[in-house]
Protein backbone atom coordinates (compact mmCIF):
# COMPACT_ATOMS: atom_id res chain seq x y z
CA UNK A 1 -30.10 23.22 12.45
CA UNK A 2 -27.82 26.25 10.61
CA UNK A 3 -25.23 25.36 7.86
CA UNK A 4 -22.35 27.90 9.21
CA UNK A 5 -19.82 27.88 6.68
CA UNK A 6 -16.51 29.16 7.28
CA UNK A 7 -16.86 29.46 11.01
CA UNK A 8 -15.13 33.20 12.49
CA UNK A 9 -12.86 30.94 15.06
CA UNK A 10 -11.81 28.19 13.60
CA UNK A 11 -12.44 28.90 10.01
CA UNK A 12 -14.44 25.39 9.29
CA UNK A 13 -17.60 24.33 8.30
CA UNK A 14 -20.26 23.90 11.02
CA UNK A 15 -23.77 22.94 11.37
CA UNK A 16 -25.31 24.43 14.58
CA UNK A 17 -28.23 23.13 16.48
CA UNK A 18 -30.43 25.24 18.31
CA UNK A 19 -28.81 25.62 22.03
CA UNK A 20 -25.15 26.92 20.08
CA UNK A 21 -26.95 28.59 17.28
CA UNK A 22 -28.07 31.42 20.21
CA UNK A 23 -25.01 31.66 21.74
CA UNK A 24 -23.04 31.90 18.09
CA UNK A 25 -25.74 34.52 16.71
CA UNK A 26 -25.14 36.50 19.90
CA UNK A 27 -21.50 36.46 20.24
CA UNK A 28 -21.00 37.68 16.08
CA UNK A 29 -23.49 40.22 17.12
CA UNK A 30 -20.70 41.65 20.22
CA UNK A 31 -17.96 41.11 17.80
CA UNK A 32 -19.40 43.23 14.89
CA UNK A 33 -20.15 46.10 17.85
CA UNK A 34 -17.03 45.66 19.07
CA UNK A 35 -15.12 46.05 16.01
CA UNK A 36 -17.74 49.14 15.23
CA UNK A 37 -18.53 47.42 11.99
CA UNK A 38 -21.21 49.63 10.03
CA UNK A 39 -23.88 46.58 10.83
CA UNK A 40 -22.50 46.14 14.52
CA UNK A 41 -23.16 49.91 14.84
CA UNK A 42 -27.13 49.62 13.35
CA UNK A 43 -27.56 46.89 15.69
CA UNK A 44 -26.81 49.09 18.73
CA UNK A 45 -28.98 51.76 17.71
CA UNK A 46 -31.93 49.57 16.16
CA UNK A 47 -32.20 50.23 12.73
CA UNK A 48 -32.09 48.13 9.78
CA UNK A 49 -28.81 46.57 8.80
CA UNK A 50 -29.86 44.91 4.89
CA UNK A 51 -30.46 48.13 3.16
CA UNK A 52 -33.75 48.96 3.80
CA UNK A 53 -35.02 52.82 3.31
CA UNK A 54 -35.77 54.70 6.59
CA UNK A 55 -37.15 57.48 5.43
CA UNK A 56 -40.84 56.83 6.10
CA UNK A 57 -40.64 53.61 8.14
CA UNK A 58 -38.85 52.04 10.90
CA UNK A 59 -40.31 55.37 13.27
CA UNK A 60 -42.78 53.46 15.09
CA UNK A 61 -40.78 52.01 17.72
CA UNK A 62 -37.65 53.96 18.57
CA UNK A 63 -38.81 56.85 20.55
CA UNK A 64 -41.65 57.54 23.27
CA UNK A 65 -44.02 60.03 23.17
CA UNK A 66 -44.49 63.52 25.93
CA UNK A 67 -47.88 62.90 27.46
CA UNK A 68 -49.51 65.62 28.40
CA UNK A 69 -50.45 67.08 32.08
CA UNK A 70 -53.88 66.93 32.87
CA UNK A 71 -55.89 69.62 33.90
């Protein structure tokens, strides 16, 4: 169960169990990439949204490697 206070659509106060807590999470995620919001647009591209450095982490997982041909 979520406490959702001041809901986007109908500006109440909800509390969300788990089978409209997916579907909410999901559809605030589309609307902050659709609006091109600066944490809709780390979402798309996988980085942290809360502020966290990148300078030496967060490069583990983005990009694949060039394997090398075998002789």
């Amino acid at each position: 169960m979520l406490n959702r206070r001041n809901d986007y659509a109908t500006g109440d106060d909800l509390h969300l169990i788990e089978s409209d807590l997916d579907m909410t999470l999901r559809d605030d995620l589309n609307r902050m990439k659709k609006t091109r919001s600066y944490k809709g647009r780390r979402h798309e591209v996988g980085l942290p949204v809360r502020g966290q450095r990148t300078k030496s982490t967060f490069r583990h997982s983005s990009t694949v490697g060039v394997s090398r041909r075998r002789r």
